[in-house]
C-alpha atoms as a PDB file:
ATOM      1  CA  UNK A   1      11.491   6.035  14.182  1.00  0.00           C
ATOM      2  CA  UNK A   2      12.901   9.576  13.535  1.00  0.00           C
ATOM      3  CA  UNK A   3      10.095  11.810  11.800  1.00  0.00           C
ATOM      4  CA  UNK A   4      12.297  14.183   9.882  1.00  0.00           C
ATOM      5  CA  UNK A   5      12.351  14.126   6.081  1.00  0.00           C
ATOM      6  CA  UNK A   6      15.272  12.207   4.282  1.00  0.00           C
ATOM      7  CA  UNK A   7      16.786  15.470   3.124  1.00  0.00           C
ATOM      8  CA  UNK A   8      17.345  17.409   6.229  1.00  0.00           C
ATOM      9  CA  UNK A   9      18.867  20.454   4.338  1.00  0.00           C
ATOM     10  CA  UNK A  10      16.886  22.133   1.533  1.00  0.00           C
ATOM     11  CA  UNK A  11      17.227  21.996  -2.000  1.00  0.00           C
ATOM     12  CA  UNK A  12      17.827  25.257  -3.476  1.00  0.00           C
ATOM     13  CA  UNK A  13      14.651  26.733  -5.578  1.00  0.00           C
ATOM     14  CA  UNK A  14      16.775  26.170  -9.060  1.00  0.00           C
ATOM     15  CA  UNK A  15      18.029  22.727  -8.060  1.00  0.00           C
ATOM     16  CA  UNK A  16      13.938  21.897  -7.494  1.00  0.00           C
ATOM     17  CA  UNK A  17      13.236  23.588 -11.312  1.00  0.00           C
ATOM     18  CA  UNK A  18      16.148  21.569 -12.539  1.00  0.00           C
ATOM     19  CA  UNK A  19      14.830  18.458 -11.562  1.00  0.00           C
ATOM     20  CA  UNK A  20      11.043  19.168 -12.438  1.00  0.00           C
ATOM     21  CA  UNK A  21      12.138  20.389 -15.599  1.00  0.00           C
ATOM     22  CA  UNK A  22      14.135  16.562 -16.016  1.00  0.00           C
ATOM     23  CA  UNK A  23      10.934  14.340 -14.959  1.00  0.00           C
ATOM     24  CA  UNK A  24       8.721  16.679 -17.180  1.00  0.00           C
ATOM     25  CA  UNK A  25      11.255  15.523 -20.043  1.00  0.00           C
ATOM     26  CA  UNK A  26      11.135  12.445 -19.008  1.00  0.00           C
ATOM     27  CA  UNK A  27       7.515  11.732 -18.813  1.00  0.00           C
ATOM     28  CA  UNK A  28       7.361  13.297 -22.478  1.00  0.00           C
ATOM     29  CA  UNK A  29       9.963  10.990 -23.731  1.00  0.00           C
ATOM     30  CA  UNK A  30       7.993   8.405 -22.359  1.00  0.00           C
ATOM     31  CA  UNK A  31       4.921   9.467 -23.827  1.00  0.00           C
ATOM     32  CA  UNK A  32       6.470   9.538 -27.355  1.00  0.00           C
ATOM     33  CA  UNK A  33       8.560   6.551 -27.192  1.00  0.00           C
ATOM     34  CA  UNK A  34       4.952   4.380 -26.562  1.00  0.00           C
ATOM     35  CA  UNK A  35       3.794   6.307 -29.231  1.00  0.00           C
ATOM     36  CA  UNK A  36       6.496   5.116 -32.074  1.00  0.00           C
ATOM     37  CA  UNK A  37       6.218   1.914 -30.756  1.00  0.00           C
ATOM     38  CA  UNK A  38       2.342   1.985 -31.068  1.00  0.00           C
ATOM     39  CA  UNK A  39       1.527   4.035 -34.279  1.00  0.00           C
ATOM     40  CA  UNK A  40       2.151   1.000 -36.787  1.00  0.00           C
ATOM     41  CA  UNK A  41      -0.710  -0.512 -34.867  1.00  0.00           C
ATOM     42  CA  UNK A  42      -2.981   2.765 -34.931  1.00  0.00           C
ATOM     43  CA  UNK A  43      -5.303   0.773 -37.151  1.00  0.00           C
ATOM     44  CA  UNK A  44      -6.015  -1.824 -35.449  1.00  0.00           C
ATOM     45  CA  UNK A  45      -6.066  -0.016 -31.736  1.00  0.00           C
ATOM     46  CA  UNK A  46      -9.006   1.932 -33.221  1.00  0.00           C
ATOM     47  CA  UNK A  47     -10.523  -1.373 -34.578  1.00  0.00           C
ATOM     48  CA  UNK A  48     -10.595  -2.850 -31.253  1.00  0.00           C
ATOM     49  CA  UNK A  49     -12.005   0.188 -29.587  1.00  0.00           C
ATOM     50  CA  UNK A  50     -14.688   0.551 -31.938  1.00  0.00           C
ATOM     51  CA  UNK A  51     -15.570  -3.039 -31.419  1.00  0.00           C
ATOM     52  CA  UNK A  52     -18.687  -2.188 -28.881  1.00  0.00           C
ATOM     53  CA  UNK A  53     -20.555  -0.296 -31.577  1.00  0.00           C
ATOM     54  CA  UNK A  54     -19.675  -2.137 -34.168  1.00  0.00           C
ATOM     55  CA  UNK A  55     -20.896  -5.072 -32.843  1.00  0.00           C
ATOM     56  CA  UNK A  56     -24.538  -3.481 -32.943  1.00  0.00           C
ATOM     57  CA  UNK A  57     -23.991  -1.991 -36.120  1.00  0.00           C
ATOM     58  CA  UNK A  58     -27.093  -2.512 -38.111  1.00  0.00           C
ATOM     59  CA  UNK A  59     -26.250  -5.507 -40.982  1.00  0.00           C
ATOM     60  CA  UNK A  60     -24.136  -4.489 -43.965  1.00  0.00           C
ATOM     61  CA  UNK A  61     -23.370  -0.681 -41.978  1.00  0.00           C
ATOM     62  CA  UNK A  62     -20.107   0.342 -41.472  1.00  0.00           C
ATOM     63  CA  UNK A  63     -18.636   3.155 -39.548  1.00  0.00           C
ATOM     64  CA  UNK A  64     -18.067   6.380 -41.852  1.00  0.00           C
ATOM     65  CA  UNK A  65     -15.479   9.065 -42.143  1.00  0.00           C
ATOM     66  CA  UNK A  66     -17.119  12.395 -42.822  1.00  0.00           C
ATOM     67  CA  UNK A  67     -13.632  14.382 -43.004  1.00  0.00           C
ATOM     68  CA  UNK A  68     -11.095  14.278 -45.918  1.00  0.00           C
ATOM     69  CA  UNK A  69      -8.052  13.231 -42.782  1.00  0.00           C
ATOM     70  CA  UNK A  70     -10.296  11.604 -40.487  1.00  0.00           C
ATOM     71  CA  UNK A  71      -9.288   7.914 -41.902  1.00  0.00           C
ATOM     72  CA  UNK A  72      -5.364   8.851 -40.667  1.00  0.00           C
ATOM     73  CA  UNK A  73      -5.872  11.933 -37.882  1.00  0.00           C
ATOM     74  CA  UNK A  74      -8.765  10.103 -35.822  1.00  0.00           C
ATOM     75  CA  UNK A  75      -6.336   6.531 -35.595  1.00  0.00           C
ATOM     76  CA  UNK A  76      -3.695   8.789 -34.832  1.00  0.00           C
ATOM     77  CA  UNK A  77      -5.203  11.070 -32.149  1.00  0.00           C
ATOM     78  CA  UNK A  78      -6.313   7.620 -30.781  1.00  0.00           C
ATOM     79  CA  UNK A  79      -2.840   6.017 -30.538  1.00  0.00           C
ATOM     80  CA  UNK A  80      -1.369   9.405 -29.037  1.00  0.00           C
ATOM     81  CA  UNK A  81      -4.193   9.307 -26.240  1.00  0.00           C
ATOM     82  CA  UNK A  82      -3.195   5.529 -25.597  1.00  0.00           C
ATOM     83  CA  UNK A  83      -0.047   6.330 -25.387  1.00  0.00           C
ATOM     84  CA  UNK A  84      -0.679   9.027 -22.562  1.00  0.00           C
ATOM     85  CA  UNK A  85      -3.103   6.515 -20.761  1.00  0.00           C
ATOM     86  CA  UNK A  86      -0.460   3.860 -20.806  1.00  0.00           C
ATOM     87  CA  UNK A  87       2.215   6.089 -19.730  1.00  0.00           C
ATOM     88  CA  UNK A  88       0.175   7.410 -16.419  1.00  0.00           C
ATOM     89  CA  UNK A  89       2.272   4.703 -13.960  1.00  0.00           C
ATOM     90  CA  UNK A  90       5.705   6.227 -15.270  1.00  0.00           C
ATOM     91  CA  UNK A  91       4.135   9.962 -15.285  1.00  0.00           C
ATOM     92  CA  UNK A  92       3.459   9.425 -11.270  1.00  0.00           C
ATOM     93  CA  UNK A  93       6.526   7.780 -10.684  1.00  0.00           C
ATOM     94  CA  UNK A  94       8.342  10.500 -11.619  1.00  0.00           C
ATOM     95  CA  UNK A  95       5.605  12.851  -9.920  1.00  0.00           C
ATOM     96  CA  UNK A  96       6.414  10.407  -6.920  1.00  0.00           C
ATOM     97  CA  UNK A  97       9.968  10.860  -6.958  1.00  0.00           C
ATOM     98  CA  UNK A  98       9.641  14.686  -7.003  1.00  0.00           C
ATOM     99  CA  UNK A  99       7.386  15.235  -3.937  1.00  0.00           C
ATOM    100  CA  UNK A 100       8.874  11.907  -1.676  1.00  0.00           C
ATOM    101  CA  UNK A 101      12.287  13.760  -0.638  1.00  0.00           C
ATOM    102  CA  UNK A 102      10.108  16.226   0.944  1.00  0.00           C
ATOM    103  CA  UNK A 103       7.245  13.543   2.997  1.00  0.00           C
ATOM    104  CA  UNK A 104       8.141  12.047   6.413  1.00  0.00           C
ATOM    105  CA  UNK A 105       8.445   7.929   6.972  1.00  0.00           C
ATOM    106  CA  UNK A 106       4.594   7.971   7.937  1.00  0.00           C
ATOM    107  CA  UNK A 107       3.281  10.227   5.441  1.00  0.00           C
ATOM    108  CA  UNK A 108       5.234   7.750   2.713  1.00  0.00           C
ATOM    109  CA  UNK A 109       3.563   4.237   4.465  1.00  0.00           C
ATOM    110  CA  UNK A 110       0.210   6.251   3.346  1.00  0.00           C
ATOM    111  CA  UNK A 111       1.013   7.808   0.006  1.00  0.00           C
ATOM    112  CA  UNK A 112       2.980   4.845  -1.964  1.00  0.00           C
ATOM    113  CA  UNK A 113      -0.573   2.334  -1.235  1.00  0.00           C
ATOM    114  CA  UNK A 114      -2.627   5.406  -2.180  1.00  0.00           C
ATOM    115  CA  UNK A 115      -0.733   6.228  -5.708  1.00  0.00           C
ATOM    116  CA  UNK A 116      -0.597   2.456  -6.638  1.00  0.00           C
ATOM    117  CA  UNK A 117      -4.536   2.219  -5.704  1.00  0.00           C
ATOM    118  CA  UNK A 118      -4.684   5.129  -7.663  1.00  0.00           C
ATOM    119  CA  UNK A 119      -3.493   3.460 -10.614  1.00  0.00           C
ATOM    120  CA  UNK A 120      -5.303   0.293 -10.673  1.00  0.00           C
ATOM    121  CA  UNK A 121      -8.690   2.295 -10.027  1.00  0.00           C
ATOM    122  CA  UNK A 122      -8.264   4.303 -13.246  1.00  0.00           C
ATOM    123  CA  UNK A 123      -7.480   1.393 -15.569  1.00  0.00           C
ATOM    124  CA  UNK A 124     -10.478  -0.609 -13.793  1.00  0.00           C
ATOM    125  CA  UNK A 125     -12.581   2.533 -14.562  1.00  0.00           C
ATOM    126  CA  UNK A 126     -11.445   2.531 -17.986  1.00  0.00           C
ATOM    127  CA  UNK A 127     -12.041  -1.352 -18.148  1.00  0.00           C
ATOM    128  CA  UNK A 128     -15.554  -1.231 -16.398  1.00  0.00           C
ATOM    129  CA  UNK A 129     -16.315   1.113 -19.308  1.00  0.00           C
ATOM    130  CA  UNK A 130     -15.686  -1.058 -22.395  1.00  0.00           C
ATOM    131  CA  UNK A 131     -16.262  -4.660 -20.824  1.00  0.00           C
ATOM    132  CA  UNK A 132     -19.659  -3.497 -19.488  1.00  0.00           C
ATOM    133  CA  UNK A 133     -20.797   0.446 -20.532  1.00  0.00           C
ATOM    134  CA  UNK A 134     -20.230   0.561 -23.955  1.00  0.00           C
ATOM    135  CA  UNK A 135     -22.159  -2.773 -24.772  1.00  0.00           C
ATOM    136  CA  UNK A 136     -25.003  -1.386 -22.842  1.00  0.00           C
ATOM    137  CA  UNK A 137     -25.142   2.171 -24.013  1.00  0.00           C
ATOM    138  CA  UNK A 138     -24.602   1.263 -27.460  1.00  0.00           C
ATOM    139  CA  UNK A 139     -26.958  -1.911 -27.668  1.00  0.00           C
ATOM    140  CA  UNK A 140     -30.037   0.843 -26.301  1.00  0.00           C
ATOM    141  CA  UNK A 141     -28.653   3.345 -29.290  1.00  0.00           C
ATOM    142  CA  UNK A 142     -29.038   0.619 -31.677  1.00  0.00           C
ATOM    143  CA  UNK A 143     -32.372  -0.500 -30.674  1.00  0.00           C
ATOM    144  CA  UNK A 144     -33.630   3.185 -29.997  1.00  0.00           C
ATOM    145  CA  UNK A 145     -32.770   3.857 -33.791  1.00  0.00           C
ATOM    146  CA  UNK A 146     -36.078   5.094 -35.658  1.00  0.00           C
ATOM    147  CA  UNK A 147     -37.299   2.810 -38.580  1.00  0.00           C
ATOM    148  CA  UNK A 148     -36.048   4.032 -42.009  1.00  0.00           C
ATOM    149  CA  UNK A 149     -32.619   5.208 -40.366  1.00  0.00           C
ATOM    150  CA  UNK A 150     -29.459   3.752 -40.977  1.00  0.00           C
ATOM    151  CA  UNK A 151     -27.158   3.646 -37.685  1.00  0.00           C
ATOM    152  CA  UNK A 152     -23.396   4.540 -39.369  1.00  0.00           C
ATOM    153  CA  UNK A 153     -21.569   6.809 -36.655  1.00  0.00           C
ATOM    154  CA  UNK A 154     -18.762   8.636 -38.114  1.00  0.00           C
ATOM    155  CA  UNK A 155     -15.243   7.407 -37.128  1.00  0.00           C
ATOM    156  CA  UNK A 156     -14.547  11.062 -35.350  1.00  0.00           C
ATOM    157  CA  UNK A 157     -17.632  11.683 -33.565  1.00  0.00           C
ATOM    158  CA  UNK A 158     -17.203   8.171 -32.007  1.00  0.00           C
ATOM    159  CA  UNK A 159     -13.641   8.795 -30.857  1.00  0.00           C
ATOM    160  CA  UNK A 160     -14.479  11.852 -29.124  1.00  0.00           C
ATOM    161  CA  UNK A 161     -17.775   9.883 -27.510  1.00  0.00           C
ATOM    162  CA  UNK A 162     -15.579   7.075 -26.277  1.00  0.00           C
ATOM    163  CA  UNK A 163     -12.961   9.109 -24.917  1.00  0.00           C
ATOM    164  CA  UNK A 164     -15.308  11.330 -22.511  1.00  0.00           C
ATOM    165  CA  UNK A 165     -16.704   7.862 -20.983  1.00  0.00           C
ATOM    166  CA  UNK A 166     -13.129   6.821 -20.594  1.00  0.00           C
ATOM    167  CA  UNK A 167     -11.650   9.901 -19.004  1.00  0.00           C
ATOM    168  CA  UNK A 168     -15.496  10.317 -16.809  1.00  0.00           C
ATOM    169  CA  UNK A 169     -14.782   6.332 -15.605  1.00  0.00           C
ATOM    170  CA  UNK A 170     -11.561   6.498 -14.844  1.00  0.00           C
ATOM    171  CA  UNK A 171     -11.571   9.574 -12.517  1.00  0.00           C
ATOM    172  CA  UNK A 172     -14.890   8.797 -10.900  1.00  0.00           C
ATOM    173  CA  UNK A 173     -13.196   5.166  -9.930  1.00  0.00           C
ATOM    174  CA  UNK A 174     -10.175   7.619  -8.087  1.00  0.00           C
ATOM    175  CA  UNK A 175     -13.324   8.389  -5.454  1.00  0.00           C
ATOM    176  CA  UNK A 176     -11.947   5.951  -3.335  1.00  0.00           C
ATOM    177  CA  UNK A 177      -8.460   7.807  -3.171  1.00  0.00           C
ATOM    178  CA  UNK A 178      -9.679  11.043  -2.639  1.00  0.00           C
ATOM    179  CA  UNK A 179     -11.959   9.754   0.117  1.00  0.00           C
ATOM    180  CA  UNK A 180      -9.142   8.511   1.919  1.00  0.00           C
ATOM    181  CA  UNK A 181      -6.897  11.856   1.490  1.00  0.00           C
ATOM    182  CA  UNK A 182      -9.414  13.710   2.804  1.00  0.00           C
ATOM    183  CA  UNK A 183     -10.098  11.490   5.953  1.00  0.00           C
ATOM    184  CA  UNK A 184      -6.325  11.011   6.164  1.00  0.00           C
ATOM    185  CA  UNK A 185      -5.250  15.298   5.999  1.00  0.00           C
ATOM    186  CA  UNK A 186      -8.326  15.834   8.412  1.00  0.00           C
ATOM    187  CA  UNK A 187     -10.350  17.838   6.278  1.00  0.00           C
ATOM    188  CA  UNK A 188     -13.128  15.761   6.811  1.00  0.00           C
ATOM    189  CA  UNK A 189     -14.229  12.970   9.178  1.00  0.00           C
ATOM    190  CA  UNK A 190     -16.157  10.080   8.379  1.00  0.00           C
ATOM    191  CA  UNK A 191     -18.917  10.644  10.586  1.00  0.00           C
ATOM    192  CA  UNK A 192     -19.218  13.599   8.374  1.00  0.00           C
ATOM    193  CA  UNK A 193     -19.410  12.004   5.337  1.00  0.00           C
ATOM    194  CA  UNK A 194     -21.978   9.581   6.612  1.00  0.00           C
ATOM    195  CA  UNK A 195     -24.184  12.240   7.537  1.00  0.00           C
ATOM    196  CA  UNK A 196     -23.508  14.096   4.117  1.00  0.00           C
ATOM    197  CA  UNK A 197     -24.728  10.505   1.950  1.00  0.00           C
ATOM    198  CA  UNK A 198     -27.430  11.643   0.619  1.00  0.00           C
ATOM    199  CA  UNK A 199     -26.301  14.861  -0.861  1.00  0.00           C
ATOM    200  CA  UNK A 200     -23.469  12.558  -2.052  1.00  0.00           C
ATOM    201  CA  UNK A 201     -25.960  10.496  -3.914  1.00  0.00           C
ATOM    202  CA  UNK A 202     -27.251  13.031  -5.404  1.00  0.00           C
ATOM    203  CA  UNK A 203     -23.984  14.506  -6.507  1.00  0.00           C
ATOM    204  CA  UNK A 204     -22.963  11.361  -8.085  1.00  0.00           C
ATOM    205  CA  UNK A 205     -26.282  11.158 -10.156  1.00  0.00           C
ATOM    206  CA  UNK A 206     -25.456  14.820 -11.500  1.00  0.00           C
ATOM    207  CA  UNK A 207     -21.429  14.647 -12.294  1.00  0.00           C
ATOM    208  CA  UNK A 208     -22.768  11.753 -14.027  1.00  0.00           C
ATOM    209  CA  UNK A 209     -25.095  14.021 -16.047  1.00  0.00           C
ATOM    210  CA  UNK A 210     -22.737  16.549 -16.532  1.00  0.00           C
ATOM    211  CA  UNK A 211     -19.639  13.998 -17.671  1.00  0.00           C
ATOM    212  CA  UNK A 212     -21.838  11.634 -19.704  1.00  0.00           C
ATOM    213  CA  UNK A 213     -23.799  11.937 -23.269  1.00  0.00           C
ATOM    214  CA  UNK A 214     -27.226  12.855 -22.507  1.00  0.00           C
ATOM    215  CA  UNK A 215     -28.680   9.415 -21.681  1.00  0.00           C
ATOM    216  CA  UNK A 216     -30.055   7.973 -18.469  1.00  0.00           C
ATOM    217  CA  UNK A 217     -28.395   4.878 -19.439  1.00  0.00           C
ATOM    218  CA  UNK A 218     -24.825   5.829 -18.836  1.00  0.00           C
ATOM    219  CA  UNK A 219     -25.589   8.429 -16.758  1.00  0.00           C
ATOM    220  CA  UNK A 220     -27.080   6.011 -14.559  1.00  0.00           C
ATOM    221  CA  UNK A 221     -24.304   3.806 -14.649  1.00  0.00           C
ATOM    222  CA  UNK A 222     -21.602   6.449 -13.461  1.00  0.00           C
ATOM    223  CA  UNK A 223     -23.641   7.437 -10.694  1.00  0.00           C
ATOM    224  CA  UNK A 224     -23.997   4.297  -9.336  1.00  0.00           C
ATOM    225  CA  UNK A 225     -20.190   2.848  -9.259  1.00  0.00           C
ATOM    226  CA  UNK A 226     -19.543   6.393  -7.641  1.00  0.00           C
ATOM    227  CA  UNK A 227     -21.926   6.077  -5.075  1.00  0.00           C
ATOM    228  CA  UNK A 228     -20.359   2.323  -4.084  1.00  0.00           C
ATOM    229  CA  UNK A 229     -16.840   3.887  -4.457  1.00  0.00           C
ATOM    230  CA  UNK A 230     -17.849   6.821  -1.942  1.00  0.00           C
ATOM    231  CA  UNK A 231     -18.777   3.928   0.226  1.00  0.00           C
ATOM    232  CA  UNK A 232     -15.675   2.139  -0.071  1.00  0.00           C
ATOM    233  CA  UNK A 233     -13.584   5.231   0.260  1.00  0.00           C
ATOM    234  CA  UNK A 234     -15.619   6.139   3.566  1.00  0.00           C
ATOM    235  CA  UNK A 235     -15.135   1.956   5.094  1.00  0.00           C
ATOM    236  CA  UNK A 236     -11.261   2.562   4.228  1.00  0.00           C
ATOM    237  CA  UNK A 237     -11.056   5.738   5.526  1.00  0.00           C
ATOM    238  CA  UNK A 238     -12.867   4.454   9.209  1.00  0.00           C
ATOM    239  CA  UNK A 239     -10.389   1.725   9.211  1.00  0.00           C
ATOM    240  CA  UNK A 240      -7.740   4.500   8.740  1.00  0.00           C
ATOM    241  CA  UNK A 241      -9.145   6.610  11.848  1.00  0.00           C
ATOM    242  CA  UNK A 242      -9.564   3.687  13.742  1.00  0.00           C
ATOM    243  CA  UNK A 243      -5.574   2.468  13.113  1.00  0.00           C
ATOM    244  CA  UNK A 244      -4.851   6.114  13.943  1.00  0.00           C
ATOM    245  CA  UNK A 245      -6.746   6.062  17.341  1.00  0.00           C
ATOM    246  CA  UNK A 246      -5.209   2.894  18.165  1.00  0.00           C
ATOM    247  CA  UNK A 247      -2.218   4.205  17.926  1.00  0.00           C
ATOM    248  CA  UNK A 248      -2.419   7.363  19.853  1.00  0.00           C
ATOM    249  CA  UNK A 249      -3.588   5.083  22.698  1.00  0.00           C
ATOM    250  CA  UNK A 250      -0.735   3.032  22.544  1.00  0.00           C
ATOM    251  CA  UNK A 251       1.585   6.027  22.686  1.00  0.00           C
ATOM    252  CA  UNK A 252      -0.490   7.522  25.275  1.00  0.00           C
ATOM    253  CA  UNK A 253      -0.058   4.291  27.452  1.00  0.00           C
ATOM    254  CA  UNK A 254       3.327   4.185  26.780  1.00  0.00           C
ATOM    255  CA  UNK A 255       4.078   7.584  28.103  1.00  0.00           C
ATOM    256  CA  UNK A 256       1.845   7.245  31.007  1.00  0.00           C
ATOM    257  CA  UNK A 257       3.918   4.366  32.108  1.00  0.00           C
ATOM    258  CA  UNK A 258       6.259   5.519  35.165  1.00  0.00           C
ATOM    259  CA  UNK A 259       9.946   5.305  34.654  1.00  0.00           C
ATOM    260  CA  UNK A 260      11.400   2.341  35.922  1.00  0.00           C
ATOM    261  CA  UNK A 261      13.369   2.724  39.113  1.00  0.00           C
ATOM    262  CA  UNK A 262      17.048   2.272  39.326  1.00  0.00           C
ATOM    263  CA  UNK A 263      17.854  -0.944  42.408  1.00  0.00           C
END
């Protein structure tokens, strides 16, 4: 299998701006097209984000708008942000597309598994968030609430909130990836990152204070899906050293074999 790129001659340097300057079009046309198609249902995306707190939402309290625009501006920030979430697979398509002309064959039987992975992680990030953070962070906040004090979060403030856990999830999930691009460009090894765990665990524990409000609740529960995410990023990146190894045997066997002699 020939290890040259597909592209043996290169592009010039316009030709390359040319065609970054088309995908960056492109991935904004995307972005806004999900957008129109979205903002007549603004209201109700917000409605079904909000669900988590509403659901612990004190009897007879609503969620309140403190800002003249907030009623139309925070629904609409919201859909705009959905939009650019739902978007991401087409955005690294087209990043995909730009860098692949330049990869070889075995550098692309690494990267396409590695940018779909990369993909699914975020959106279970995001998931993992509302299915199982927001219920927990928000059912403490409710019962935390001092007597005499009415819980009503204002429709802003929680849209902001909401989107930090989201955007804190969803990259801590990529650990994984970037385990596995590390192990797989050689800048580490994975008997370094085994002897590097705890510092690792300790790391998690304070992105997770840095990303998240200031609660040991979902602090606590970032940490601890990054620490088991490290782990699985370190198991796939052994198997990866170990395929790699088992390769460079076979090769080695193969050209240790004598040439075969002509009758």
């Amino acid at each position: 299998m020939s290890e040259n790129p597909e592209h043996d001659q290169p592009m010039p340097l316009v030709s390359h701006l040319t065609e970054l300057r088309t995908r960056l079009l492109r991935c904004v046309a995307a972005i806004f097209l999900i957008f129109a198609g979205l903002f007549s249902f603004a209201q109700q995306i917000y409605t079904l984000v909000s669900a988590p707190l509403r659901a612990h939402l004190p009897a007879n309290a609503t969620m309140i708008a403190t800002d003249v625009a907030s009623p139309f501006l925070t629904p609409f920030k919201l859909t705009m942000i959905v939009s650019l979430f739902l978007a991401i697979p087409f955005i690294l398509q087209q990043i995909w597309g730009f860098i692949a002309p330049g990869l070889y064959r075995h550098e692309k039987r690494i990267a396409i598994p590695l940018l779909v992975s990369s993909i699914i992680l975020f959106y279970a990030g995001m998931a993992f968030a509302y299915f199982l953070v927001f219920p927990l962070i928000f059912g403490f906040f409710a019962s935390a609430t001092p007597e005499g004090v009415s819980m009503m979060t204002d429709i802003s403030s929680y849209l902001d909130f909401v989107m930090t856990l989201f955007f804190a999830f969803g990259v801590a999930f990529e650990i994984p990836v970037a385990v596995v691009l590390l192990v797989w460009i050689g800048v580490v090894d994975v008997k370094y990152l085994k002897k590097v765990r705890p510092y690792v665990i300790i790391g998690c524990f304070v992105v997770g204070m840095i990303l998240t409000p200031p609660d040991i609740f979902s602090q606590t529960l970032l940490a601890v899906p990054m620490w088991m995410l490290f782990e699985v990023g370190v198991l796939c990146g052994s198997l990866i050293r170990k395929r790699g190894h088992v390769d460079e045997d076979a090769e080695n066997d193969h050209n240790d074999q004598p040439p075969a002699t002509q009758p």
